[in-house]
PDB file of N, CA and C in Angstrom:
ATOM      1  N   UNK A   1      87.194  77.320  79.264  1.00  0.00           N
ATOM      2  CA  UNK A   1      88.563  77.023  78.947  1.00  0.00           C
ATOM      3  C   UNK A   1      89.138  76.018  79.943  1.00  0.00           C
ATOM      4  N   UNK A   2      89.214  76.032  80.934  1.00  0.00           N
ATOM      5  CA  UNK A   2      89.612  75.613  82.662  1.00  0.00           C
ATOM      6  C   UNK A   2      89.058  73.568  82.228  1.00  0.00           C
ATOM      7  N   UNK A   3      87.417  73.503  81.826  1.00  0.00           N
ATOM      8  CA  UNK A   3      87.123  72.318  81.622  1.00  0.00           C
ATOM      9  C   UNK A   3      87.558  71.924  80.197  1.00  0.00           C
ATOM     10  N   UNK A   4      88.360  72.277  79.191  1.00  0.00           N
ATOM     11  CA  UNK A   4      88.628  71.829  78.496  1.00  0.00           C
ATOM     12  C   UNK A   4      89.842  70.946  78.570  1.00  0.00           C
ATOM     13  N   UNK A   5      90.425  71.772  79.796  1.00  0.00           N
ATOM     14  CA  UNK A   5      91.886  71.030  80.253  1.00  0.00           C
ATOM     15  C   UNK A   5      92.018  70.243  81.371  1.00  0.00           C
ATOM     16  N   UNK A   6      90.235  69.945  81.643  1.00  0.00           N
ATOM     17  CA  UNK A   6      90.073  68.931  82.497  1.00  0.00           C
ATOM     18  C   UNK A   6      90.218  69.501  83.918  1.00  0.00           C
ATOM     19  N   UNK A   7      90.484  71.148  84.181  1.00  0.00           N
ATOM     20  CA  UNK A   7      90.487  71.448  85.466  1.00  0.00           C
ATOM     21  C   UNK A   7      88.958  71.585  86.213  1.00  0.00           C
ATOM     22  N   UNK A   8      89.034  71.664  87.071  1.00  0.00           N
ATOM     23  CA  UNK A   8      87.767  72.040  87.807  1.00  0.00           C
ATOM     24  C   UNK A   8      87.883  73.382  89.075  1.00  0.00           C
ATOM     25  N   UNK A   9      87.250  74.466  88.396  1.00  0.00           N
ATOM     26  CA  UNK A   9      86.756  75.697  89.414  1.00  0.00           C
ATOM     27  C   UNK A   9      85.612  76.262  89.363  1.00  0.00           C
ATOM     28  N   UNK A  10      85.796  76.489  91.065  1.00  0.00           N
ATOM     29  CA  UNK A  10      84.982  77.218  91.553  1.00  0.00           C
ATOM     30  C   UNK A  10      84.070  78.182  91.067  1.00  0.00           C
ATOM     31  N   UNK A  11      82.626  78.625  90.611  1.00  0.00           N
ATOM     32  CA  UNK A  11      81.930  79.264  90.317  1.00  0.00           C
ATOM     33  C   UNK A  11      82.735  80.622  91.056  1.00  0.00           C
ATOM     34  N   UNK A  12      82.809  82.100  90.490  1.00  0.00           N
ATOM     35  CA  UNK A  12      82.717  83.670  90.437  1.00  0.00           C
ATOM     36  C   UNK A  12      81.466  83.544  92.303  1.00  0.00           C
ATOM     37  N   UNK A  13      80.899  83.069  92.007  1.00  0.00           N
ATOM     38  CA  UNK A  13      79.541  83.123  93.463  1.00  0.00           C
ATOM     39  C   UNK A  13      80.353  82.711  94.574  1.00  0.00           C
ATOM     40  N   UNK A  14      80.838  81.033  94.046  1.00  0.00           N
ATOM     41  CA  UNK A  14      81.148  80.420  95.687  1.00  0.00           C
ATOM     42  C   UNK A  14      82.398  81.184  95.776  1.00  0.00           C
ATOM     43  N   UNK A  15      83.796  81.495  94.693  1.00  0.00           N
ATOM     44  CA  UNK A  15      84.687  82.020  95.312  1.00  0.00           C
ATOM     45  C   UNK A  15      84.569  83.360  96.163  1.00  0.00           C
ATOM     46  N   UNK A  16      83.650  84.413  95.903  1.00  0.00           N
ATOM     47  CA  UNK A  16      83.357  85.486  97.018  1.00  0.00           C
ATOM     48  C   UNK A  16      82.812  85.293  98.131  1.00  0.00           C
ATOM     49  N   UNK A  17      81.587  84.219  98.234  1.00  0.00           N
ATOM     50  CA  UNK A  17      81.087  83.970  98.944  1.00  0.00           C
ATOM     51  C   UNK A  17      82.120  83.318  99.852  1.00  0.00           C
ATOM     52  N   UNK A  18      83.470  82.544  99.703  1.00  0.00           N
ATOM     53  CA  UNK A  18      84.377  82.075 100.453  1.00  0.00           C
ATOM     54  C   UNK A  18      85.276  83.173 101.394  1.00  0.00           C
ATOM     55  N   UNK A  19      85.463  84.340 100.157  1.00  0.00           N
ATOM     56  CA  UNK A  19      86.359  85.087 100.352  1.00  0.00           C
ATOM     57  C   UNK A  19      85.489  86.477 101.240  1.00  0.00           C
ATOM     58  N   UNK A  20      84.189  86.668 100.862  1.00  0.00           N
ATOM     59  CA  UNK A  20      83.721  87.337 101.914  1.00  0.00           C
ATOM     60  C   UNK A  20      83.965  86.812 103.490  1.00  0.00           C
ATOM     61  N   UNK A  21      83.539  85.313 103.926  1.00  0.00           N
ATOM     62  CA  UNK A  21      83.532  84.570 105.121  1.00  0.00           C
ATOM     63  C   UNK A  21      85.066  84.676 105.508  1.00  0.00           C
ATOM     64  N   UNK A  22      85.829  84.503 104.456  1.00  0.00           N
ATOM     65  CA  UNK A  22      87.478  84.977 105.071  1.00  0.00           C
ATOM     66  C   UNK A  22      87.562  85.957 105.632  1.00  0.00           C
ATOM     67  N   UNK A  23      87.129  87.281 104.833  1.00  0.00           N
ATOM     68  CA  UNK A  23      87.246  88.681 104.907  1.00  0.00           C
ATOM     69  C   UNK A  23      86.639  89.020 106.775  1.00  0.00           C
ATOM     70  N   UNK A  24      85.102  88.575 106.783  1.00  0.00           N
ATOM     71  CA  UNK A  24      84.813  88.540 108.076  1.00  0.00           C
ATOM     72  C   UNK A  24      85.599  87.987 108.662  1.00  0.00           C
ATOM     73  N   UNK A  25      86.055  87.399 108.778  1.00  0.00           N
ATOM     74  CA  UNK A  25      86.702  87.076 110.326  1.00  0.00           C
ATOM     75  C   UNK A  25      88.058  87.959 110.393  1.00  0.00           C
ATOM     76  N   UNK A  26      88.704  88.431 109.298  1.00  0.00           N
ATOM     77  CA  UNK A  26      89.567  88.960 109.838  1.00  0.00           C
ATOM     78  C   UNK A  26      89.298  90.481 109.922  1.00  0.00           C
ATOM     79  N   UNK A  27      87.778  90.630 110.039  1.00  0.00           N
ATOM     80  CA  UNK A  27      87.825  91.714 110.025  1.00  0.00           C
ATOM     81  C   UNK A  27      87.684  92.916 109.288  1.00  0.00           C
ATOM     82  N   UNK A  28      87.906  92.673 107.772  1.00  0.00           N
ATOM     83  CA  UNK A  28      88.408  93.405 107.104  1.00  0.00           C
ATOM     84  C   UNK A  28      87.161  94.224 106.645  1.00  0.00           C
ATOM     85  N   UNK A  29      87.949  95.451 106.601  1.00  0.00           N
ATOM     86  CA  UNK A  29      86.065  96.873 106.164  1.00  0.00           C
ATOM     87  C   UNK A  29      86.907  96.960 104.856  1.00  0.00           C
ATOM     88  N   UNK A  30      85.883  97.703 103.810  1.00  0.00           N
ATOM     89  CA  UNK A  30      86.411  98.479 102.665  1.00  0.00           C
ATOM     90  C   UNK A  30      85.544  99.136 102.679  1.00  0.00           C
ATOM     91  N   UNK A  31      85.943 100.228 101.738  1.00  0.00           N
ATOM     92  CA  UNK A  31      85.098 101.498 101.540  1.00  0.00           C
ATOM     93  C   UNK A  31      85.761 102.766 100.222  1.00  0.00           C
ATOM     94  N   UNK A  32      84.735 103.007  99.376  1.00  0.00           N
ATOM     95  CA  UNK A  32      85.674 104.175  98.306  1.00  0.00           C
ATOM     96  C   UNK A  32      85.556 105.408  98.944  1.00  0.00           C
ATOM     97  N   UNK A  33      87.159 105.366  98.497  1.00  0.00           N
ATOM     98  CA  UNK A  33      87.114 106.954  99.623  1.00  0.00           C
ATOM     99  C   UNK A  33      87.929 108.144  97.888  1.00  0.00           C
ATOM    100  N   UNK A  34      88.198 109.468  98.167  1.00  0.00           N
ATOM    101  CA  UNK A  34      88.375 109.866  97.158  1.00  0.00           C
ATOM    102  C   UNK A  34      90.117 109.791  97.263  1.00  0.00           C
ATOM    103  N   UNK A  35      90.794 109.582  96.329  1.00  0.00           N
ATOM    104  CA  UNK A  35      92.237 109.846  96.027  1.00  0.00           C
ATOM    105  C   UNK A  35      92.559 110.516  95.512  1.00  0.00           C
ATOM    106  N   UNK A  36      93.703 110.875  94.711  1.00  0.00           N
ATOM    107  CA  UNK A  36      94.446 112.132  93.870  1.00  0.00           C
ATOM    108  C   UNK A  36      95.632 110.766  93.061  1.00  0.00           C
ATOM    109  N   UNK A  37      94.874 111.289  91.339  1.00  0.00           N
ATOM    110  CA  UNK A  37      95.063 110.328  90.676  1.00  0.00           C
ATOM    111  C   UNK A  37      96.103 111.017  89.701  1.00  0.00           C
ATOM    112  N   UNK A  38      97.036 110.995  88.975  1.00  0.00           N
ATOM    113  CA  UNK A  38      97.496 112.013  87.787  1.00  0.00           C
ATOM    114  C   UNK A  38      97.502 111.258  86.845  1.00  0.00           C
ATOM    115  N   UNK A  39      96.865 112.136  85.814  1.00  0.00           N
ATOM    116  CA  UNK A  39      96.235 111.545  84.099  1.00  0.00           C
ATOM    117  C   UNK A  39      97.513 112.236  83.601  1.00  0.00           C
ATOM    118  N   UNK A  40      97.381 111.967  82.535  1.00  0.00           N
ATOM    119  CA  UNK A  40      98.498 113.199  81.460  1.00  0.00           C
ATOM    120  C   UNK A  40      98.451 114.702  81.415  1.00  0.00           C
ATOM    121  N   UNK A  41      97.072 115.054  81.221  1.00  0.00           N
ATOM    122  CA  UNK A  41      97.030 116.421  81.724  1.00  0.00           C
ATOM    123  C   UNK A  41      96.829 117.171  82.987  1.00  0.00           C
ATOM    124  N   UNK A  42      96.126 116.404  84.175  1.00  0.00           N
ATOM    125  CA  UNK A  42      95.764 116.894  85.149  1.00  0.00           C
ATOM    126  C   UNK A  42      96.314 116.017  86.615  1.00  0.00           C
ATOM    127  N   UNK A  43      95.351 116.723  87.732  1.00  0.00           N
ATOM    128  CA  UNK A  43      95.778 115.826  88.767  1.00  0.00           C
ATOM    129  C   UNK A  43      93.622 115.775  88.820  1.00  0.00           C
ATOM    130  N   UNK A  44      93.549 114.320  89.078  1.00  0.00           N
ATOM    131  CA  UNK A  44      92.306 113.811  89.203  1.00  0.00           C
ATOM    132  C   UNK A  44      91.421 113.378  90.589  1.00  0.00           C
ATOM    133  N   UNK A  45      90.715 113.817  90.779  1.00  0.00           N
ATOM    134  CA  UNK A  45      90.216 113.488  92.320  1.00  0.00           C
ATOM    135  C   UNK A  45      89.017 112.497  92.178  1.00  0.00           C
ATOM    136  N   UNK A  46      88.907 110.757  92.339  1.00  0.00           N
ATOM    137  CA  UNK A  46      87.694 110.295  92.134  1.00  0.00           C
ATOM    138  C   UNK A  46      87.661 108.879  93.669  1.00  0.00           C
ATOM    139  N   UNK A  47      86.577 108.215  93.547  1.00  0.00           N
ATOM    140  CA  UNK A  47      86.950 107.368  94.656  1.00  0.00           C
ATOM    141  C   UNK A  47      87.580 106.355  93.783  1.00  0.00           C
ATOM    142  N   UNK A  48      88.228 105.525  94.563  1.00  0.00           N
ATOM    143  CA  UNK A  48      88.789 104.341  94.799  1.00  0.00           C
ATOM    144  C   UNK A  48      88.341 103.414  95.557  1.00  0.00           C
ATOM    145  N   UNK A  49      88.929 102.102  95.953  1.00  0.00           N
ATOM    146  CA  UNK A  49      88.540 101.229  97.041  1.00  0.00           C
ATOM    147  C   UNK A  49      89.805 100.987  97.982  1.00  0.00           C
ATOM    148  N   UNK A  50      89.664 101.201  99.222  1.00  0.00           N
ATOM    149  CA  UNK A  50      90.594 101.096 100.410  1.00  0.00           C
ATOM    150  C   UNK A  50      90.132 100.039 100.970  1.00  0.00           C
ATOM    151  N   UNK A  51      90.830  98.971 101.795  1.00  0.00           N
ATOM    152  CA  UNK A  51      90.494  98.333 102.780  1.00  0.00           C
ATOM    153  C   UNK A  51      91.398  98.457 104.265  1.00  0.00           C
ATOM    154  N   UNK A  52      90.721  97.937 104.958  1.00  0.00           N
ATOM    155  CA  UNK A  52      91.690  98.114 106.644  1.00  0.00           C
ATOM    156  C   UNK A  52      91.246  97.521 106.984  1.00  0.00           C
ATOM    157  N   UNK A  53      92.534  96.740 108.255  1.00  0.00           N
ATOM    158  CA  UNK A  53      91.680  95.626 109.094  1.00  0.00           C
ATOM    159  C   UNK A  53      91.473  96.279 110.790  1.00  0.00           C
ATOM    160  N   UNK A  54      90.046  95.872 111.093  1.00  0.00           N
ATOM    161  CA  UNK A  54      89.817  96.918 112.133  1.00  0.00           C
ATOM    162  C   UNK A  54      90.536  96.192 113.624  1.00  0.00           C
ATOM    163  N   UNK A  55      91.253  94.714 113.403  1.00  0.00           N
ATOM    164  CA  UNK A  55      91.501  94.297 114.916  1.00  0.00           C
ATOM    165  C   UNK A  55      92.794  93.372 114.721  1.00  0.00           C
ATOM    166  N   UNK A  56      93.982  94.126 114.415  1.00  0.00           N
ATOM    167  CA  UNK A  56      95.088  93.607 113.685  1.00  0.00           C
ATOM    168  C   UNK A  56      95.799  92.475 114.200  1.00  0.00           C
ATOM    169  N   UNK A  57      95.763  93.085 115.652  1.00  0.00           N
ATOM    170  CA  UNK A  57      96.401  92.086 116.856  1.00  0.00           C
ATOM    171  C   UNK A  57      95.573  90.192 116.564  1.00  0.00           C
ATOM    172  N   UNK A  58      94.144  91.060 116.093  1.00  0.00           N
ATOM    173  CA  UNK A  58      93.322  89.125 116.007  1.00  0.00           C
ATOM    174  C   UNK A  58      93.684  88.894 114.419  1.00  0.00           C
ATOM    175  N   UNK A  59      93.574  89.661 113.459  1.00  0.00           N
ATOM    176  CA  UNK A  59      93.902  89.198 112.248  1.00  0.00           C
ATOM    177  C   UNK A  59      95.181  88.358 112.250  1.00  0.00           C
ATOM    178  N   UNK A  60      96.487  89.051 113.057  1.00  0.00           N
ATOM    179  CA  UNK A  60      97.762  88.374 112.878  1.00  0.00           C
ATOM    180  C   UNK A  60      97.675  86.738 113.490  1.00  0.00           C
ATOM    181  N   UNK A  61      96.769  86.846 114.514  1.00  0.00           N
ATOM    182  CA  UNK A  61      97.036  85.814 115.195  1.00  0.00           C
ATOM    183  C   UNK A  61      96.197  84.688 114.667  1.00  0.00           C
ATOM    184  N   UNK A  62      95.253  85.029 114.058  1.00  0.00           N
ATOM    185  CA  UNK A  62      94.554  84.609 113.050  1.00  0.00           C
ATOM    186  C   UNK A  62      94.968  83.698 111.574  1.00  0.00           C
ATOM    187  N   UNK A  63      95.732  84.447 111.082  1.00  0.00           N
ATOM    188  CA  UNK A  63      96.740  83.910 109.750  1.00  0.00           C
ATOM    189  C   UNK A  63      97.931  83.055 110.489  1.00  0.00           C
ATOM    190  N   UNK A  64      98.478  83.207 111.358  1.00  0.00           N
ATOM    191  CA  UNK A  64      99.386  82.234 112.208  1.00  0.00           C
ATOM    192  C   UNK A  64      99.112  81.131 112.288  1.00  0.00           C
ATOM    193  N   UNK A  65      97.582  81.445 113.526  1.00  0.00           N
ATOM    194  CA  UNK A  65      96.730  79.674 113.483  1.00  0.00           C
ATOM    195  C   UNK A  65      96.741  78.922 112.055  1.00  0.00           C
ATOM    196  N   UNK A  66      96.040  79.673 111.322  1.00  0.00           N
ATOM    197  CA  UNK A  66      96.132  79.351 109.930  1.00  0.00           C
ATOM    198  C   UNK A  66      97.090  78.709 109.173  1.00  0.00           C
ATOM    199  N   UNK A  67      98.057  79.244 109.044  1.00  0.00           N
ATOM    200  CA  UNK A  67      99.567  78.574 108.585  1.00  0.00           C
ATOM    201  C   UNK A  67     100.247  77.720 109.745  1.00  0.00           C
ATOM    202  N   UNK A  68      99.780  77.842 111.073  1.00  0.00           N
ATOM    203  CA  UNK A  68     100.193  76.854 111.553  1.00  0.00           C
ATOM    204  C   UNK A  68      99.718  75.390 111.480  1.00  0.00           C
ATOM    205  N   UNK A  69      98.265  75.766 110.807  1.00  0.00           N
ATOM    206  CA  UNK A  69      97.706  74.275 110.786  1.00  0.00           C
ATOM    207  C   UNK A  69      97.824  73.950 109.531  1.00  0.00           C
ATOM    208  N   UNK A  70      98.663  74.305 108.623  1.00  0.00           N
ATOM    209  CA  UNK A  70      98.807  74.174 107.788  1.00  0.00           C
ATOM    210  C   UNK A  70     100.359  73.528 107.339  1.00  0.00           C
ATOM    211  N   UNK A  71     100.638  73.350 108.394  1.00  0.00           N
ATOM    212  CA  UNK A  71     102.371  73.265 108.452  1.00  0.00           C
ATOM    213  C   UNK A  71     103.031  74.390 107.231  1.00  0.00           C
ATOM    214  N   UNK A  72     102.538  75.482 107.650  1.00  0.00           N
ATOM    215  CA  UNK A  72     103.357  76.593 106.512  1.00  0.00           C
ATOM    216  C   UNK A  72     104.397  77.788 107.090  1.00  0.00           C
ATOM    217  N   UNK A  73     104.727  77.510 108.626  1.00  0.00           N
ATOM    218  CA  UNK A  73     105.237  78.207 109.147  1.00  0.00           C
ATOM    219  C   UNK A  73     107.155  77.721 109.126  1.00  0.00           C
ATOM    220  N   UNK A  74     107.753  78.561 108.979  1.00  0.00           N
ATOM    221  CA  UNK A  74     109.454  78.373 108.694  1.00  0.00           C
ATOM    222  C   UNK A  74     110.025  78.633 109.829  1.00  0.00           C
ATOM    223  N   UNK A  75     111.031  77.950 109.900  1.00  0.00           N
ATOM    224  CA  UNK A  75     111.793  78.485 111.182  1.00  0.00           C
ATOM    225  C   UNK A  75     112.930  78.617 110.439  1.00  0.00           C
ATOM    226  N   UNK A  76     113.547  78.606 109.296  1.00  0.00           N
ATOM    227  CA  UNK A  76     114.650  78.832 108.542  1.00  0.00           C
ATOM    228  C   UNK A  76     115.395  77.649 108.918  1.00  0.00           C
ATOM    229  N   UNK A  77     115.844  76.929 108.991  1.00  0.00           N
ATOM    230  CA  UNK A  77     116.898  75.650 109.603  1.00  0.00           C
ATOM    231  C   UNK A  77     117.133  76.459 110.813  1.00  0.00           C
ATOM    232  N   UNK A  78     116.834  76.844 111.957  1.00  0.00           N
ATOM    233  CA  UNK A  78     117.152  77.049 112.946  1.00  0.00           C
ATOM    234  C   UNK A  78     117.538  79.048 113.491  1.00  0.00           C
ATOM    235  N   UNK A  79     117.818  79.556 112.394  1.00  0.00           N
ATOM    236  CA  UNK A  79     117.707  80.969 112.656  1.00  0.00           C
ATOM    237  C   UNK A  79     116.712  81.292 113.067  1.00  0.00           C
ATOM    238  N   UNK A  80     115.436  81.398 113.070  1.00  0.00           N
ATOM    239  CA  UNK A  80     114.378  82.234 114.082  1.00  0.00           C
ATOM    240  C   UNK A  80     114.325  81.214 115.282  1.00  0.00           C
ATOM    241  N   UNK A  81     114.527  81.917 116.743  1.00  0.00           N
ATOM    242  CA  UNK A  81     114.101  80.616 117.711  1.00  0.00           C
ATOM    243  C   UNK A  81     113.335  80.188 117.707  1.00  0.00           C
ATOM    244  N   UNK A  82     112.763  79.071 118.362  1.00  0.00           N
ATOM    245  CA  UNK A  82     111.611  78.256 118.371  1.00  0.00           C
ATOM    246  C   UNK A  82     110.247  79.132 119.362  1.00  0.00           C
ATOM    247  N   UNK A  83     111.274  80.131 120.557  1.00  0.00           N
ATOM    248  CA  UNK A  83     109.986  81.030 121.156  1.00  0.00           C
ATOM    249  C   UNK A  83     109.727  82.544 120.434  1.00  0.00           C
ATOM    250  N   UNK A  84     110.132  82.687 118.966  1.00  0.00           N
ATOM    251  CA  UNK A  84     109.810  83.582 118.077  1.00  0.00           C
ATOM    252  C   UNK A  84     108.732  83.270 116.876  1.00  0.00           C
ATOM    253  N   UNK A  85     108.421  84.824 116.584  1.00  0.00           N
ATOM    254  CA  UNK A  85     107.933  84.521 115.126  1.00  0.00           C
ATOM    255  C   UNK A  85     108.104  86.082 114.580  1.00  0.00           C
ATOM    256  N   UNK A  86     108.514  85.364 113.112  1.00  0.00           N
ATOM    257  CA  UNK A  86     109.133  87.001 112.223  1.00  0.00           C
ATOM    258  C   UNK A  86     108.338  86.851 111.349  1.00  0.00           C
ATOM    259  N   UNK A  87     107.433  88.204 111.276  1.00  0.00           N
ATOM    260  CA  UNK A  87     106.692  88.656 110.346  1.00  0.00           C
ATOM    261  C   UNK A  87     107.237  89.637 109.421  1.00  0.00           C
ATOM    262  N   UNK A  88     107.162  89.561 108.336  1.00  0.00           N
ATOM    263  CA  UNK A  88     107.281  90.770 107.271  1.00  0.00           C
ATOM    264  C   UNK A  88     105.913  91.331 106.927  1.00  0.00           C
ATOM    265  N   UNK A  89     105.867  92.326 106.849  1.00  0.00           N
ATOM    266  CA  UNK A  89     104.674  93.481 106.783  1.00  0.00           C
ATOM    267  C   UNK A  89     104.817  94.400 105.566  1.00  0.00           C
ATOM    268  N   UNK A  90     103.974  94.443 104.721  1.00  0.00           N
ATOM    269  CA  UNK A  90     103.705  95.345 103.634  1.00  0.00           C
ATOM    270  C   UNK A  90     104.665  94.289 102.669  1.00  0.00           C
ATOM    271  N   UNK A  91     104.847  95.036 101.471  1.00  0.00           N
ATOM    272  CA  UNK A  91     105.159  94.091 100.398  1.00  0.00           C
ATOM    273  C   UNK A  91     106.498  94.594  99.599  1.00  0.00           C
ATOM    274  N   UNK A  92     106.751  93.584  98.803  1.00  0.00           N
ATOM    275  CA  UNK A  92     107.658  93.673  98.139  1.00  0.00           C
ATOM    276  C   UNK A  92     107.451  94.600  96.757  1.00  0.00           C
ATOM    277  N   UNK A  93     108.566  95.420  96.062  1.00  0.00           N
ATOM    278  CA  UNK A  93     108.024  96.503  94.865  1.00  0.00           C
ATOM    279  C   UNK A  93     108.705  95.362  93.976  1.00  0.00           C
TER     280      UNK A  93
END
């Protein structure tokens, strides 16, 4: 579909293979662990997939470099100082 409209992507292979080499460096483990799921009739116990990053302090500083070389970092017109940086953590519902 993608080359019909003249786009060009990445093979399913190279994008993991990218996103694994991301994943390493920041660290990141996964693993299925079991949860508590509710179906319509019951409450369900099966695994899932969790991830965590095991060295947060280097991950953060990590995605910083990152967006800093990226010129993707904001200072708002002048509200955050220039010897700050404001992170938001976890996500939006």
């Amino acid at each position: 579909w993608f080359k019909s409209w003249n786009i060009d992507v990445a093979s399913e292979k190279k994008l993991r293979e990218t996103m694994k080499a991301d994943l390493e460096e920041l660290q990141v483990k996964a693993a299925a662990v079991p949860f508590s799921f509710s179906t319509k009739m019951k409450q369900e116990i099966k695994p899932a997939p969790l991830a965590y990053i095991t060295n947060l302090k280097s991950a953060i500083f990590c995605l910083l470099e990152e967006k800093a070389s990226h010129n993707q970092l904001s200072w708002h017109n002048g509200l955050i100082p220039p010897n700050e940086i404001w992170m938001k953590q976890g996500r939006d519902k």
